[in-house]
Every structure is written in C-alpha cells, then in structure tokens.
PDB file of N, CA and C in Angstrom:
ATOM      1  N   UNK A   1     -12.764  98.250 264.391  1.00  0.00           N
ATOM      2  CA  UNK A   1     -13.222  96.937 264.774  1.00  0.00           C
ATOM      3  C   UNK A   1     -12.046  95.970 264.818  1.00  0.00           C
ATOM      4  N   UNK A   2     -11.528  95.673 263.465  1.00  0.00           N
ATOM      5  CA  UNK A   2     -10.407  95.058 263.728  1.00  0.00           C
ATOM      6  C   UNK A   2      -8.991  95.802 262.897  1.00  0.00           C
ATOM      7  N   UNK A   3      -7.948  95.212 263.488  1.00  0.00           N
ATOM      8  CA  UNK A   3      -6.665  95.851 263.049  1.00  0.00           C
ATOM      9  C   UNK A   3      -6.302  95.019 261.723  1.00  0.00           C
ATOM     10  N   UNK A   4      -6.194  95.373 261.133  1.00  0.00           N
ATOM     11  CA  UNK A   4      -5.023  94.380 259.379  1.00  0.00           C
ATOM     12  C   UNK A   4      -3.673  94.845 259.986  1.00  0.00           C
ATOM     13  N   UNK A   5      -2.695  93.644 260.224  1.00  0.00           N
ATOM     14  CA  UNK A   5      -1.271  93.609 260.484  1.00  0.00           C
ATOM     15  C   UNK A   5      -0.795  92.607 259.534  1.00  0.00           C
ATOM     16  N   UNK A   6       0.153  92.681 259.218  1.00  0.00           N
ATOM     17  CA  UNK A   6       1.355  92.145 259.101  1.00  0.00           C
ATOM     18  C   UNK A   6       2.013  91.032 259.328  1.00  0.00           C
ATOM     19  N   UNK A   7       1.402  89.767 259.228  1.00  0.00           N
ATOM     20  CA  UNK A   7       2.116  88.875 259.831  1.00  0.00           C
ATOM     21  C   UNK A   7       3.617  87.842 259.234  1.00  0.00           C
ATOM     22  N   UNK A   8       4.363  87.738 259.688  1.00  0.00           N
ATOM     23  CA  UNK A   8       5.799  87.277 258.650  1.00  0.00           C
ATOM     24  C   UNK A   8       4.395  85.791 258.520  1.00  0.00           C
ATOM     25  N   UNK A   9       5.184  85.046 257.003  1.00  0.00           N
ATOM     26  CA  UNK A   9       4.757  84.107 256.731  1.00  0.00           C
ATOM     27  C   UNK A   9       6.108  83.347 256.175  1.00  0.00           C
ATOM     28  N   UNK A  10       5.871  81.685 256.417  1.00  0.00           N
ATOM     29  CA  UNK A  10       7.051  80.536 255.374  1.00  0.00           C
ATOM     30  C   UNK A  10       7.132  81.449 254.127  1.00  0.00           C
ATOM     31  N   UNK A  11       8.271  81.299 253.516  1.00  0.00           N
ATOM     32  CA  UNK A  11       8.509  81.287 252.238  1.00  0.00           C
ATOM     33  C   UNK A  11       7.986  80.540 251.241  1.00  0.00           C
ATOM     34  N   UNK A  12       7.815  79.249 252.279  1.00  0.00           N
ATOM     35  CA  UNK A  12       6.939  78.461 250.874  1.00  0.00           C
ATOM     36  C   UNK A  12       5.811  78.328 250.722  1.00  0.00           C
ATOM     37  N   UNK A  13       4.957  78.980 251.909  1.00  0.00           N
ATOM     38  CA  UNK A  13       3.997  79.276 251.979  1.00  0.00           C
ATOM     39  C   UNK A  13       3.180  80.504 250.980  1.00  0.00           C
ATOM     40  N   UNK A  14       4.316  81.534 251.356  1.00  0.00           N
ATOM     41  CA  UNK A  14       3.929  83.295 250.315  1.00  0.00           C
ATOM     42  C   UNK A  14       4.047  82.671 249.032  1.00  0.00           C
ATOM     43  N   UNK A  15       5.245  81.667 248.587  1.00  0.00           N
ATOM     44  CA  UNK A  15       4.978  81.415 247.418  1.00  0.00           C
ATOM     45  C   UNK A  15       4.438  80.507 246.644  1.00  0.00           C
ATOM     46  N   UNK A  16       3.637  79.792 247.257  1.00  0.00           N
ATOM     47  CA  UNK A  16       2.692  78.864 246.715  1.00  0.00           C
ATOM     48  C   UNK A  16       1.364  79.354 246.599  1.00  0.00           C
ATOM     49  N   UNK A  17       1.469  80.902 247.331  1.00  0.00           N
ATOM     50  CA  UNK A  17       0.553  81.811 247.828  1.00  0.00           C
ATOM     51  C   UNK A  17      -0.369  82.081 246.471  1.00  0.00           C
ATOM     52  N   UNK A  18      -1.676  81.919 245.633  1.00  0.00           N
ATOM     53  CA  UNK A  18      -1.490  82.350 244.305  1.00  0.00           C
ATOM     54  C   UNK A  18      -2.757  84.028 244.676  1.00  0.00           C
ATOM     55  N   UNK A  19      -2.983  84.422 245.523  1.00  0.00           N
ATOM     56  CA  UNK A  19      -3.585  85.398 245.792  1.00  0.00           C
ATOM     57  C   UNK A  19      -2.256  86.712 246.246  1.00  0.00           C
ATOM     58  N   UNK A  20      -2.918  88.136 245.409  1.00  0.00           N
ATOM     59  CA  UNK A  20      -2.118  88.837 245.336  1.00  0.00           C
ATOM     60  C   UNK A  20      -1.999  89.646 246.863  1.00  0.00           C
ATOM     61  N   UNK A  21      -1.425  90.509 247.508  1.00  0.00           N
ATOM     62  CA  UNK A  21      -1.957  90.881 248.933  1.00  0.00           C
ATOM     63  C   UNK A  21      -2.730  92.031 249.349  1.00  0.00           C
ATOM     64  N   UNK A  22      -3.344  92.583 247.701  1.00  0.00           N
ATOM     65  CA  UNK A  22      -4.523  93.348 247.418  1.00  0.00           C
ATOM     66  C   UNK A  22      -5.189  92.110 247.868  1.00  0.00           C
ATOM     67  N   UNK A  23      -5.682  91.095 246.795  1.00  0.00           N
ATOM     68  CA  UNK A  23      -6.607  90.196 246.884  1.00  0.00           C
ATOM     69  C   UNK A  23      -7.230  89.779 248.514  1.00  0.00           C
ATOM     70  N   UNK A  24      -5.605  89.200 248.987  1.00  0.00           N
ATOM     71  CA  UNK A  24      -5.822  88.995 250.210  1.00  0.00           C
ATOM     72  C   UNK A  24      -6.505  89.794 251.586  1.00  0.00           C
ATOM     73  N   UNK A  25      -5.929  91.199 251.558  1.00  0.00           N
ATOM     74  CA  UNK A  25      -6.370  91.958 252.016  1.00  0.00           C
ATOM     75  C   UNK A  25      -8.447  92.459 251.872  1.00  0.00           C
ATOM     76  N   UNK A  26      -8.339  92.044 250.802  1.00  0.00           N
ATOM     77  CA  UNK A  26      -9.880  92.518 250.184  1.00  0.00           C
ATOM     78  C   UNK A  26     -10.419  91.147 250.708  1.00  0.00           C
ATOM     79  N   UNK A  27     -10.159  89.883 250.325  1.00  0.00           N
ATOM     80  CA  UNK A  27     -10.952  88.334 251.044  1.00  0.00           C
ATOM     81  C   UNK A  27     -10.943  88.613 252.634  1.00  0.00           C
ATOM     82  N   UNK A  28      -9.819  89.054 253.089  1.00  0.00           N
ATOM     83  CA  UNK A  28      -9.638  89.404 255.231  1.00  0.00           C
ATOM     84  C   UNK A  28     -10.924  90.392 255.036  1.00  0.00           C
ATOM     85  N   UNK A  29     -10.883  91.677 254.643  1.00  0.00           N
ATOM     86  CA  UNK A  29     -11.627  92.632 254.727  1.00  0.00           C
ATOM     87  C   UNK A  29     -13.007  92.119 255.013  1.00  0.00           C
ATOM     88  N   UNK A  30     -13.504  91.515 254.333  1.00  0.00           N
ATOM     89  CA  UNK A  30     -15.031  91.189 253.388  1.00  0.00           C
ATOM     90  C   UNK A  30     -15.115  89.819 254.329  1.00  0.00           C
ATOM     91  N   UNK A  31     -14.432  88.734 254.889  1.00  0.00           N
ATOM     92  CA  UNK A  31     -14.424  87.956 256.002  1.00  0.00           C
ATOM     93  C   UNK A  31     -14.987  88.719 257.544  1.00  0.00           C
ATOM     94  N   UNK A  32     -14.519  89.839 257.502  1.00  0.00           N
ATOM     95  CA  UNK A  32     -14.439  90.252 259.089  1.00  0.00           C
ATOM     96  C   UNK A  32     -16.115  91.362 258.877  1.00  0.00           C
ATOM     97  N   UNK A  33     -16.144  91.997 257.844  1.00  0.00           N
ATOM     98  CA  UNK A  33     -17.122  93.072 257.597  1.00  0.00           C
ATOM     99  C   UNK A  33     -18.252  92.264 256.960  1.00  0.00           C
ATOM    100  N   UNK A  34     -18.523  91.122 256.402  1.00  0.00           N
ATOM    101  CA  UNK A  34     -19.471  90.639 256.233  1.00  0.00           C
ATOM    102  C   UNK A  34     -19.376  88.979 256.093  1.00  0.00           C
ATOM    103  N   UNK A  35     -19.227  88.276 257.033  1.00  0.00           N
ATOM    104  CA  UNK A  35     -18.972  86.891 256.610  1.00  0.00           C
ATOM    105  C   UNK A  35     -19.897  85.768 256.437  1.00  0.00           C
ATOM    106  N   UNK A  36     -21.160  86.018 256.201  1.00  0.00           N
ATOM    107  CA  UNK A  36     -21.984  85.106 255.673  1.00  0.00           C
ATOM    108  C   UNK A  36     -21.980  85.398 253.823  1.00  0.00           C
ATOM    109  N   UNK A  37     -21.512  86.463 253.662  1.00  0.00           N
ATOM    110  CA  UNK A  37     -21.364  86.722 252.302  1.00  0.00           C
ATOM    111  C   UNK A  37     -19.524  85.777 251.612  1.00  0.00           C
ATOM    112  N   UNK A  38     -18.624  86.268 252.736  1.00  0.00           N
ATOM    113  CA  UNK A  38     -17.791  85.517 252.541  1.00  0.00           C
ATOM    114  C   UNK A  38     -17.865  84.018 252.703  1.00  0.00           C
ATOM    115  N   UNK A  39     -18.791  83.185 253.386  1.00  0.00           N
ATOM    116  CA  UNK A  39     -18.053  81.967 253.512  1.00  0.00           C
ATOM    117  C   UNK A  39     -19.521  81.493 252.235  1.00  0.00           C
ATOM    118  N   UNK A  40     -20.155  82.017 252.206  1.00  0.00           N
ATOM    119  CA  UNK A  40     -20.980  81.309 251.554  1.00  0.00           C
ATOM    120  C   UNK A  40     -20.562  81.228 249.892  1.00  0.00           C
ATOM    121  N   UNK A  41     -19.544  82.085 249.637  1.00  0.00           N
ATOM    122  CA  UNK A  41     -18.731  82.214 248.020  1.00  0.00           C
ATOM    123  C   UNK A  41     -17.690  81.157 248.592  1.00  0.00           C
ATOM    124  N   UNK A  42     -17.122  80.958 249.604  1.00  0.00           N
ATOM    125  CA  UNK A  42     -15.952  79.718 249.361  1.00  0.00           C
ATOM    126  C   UNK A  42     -16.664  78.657 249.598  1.00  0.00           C
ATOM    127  N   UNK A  43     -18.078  78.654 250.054  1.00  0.00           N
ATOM    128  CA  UNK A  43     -18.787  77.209 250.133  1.00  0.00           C
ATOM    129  C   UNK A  43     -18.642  76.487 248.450  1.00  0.00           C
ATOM    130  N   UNK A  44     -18.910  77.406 247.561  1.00  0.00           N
ATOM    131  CA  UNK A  44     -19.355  77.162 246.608  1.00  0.00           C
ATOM    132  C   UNK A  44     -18.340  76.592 245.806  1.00  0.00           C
ATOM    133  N   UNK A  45     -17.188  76.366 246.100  1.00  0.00           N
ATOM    134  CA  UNK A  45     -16.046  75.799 245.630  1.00  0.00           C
ATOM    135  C   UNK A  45     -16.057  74.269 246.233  1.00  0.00           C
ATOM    136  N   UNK A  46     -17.039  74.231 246.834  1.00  0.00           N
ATOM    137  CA  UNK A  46     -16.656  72.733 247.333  1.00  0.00           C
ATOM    138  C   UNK A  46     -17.971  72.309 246.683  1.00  0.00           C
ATOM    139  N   UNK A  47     -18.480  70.876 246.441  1.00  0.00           N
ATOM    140  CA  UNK A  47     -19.358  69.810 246.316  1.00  0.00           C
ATOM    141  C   UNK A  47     -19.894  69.186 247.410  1.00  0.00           C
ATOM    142  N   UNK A  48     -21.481  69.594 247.334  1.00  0.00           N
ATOM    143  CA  UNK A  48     -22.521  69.342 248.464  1.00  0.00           C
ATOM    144  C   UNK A  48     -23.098  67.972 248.269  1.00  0.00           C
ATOM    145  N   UNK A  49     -23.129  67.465 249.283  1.00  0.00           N
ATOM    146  CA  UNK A  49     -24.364  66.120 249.077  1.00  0.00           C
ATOM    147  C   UNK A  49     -25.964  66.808 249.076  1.00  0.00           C
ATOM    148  N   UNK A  50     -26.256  68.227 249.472  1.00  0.00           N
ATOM    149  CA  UNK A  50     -27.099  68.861 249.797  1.00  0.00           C
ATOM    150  C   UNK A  50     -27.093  69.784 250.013  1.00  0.00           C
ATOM    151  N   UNK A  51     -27.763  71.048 249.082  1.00  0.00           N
ATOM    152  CA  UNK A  51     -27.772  72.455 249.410  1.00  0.00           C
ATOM    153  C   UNK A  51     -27.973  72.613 250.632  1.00  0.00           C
ATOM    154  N   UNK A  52     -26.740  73.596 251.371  1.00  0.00           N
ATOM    155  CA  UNK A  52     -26.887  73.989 252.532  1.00  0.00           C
ATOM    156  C   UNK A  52     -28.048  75.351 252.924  1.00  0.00           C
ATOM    157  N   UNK A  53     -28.601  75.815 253.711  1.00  0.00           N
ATOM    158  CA  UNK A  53     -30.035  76.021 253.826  1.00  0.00           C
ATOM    159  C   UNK A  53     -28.980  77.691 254.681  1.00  0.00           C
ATOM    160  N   UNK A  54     -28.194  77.494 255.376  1.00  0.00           N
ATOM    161  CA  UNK A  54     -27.462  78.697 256.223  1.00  0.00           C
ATOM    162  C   UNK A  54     -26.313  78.633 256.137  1.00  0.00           C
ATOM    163  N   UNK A  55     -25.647  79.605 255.860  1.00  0.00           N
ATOM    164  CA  UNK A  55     -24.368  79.349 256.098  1.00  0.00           C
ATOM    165  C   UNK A  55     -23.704  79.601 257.538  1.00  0.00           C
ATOM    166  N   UNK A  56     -24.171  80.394 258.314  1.00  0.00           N
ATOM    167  CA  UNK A  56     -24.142  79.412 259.899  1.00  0.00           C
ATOM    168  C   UNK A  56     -24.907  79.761 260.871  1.00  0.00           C
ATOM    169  N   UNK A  57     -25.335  79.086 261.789  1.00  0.00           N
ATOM    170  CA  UNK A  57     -26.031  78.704 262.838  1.00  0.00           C
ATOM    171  C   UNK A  57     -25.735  79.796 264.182  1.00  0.00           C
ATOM    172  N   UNK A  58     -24.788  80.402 264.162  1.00  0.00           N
ATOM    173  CA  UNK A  58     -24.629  81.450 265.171  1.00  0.00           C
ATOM    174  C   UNK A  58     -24.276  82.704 265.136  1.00  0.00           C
ATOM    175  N   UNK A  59     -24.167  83.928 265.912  1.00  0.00           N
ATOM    176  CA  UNK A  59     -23.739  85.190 265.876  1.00  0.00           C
ATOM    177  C   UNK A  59     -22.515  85.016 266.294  1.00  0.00           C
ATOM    178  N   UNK A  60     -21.540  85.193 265.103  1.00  0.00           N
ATOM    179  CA  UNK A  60     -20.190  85.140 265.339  1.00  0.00           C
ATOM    180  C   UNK A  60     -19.472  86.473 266.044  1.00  0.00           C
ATOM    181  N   UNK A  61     -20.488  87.195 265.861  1.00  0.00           N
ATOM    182  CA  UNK A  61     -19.705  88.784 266.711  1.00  0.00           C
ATOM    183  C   UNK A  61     -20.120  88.562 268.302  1.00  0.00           C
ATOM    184  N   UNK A  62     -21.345  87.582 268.343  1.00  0.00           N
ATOM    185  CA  UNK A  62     -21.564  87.667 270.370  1.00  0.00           C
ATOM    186  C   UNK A  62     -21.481  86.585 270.461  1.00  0.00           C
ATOM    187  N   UNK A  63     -20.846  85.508 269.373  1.00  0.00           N
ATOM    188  CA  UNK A  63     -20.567  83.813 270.557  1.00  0.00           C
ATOM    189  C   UNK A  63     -21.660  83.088 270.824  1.00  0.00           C
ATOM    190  N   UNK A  64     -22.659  83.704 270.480  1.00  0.00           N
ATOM    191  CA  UNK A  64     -24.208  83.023 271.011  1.00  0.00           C
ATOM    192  C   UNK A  64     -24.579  81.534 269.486  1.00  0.00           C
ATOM    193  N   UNK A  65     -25.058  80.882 269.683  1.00  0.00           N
ATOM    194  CA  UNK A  65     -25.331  79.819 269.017  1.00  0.00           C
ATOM    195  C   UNK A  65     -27.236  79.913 269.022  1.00  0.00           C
TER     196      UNK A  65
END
C-alpha cells in the first residue's frame, strides 16, 4: 500500500525530535493502516470546547467527503 522511506531531515529538527525511529515508524505505520484510531489518540492531547462526535467526515482512501 504504502512505501516507509527515508527521508533526510534538519538537524535541529531530528534533534528536538523526542520520538525514537521505532516509535516513529510504529505512529507512520498505525497513521496509514488505521487512522481514525490514530488521529483520534492525538486528538486527545489537545482541549475541546466539545467532545468531538467523529474523528472525520470523509473516506480518506477514495477522497469522497
């Protein structure tokens, strides 16, 4: 489905980086193979005025809304 590459990154970027590139690799993974499971765990790091009801509104694999 999809490829995991390699991409060069800033230096100050990798190192401000605090995720390991297991970690990273496993958050990409779990983004692309299931992402209503993924975004709805980083929702939860933020503060709602209101429980959100979906975490989204369209089929991100066909573009359709």
């Amino acid at each position: 489905m999809f490829d995991i590459r390699d991409y060069p990154q800033a230096l100050a970027v990798s190192q401000a980086a605090t995720l390991s590139d297991d970690d990273y690799r496993r958050l990409y993974r779990q983004s692309v193979d299931d992402p209503d499971t993924f975004w709805a765990e980083q929702a939860k790091r933020l503060d709602w005025f209101k429980p959100w009801a979906h975490v989204q509104q369209c089929d991100l694999k066909t573009g359709q809304a």
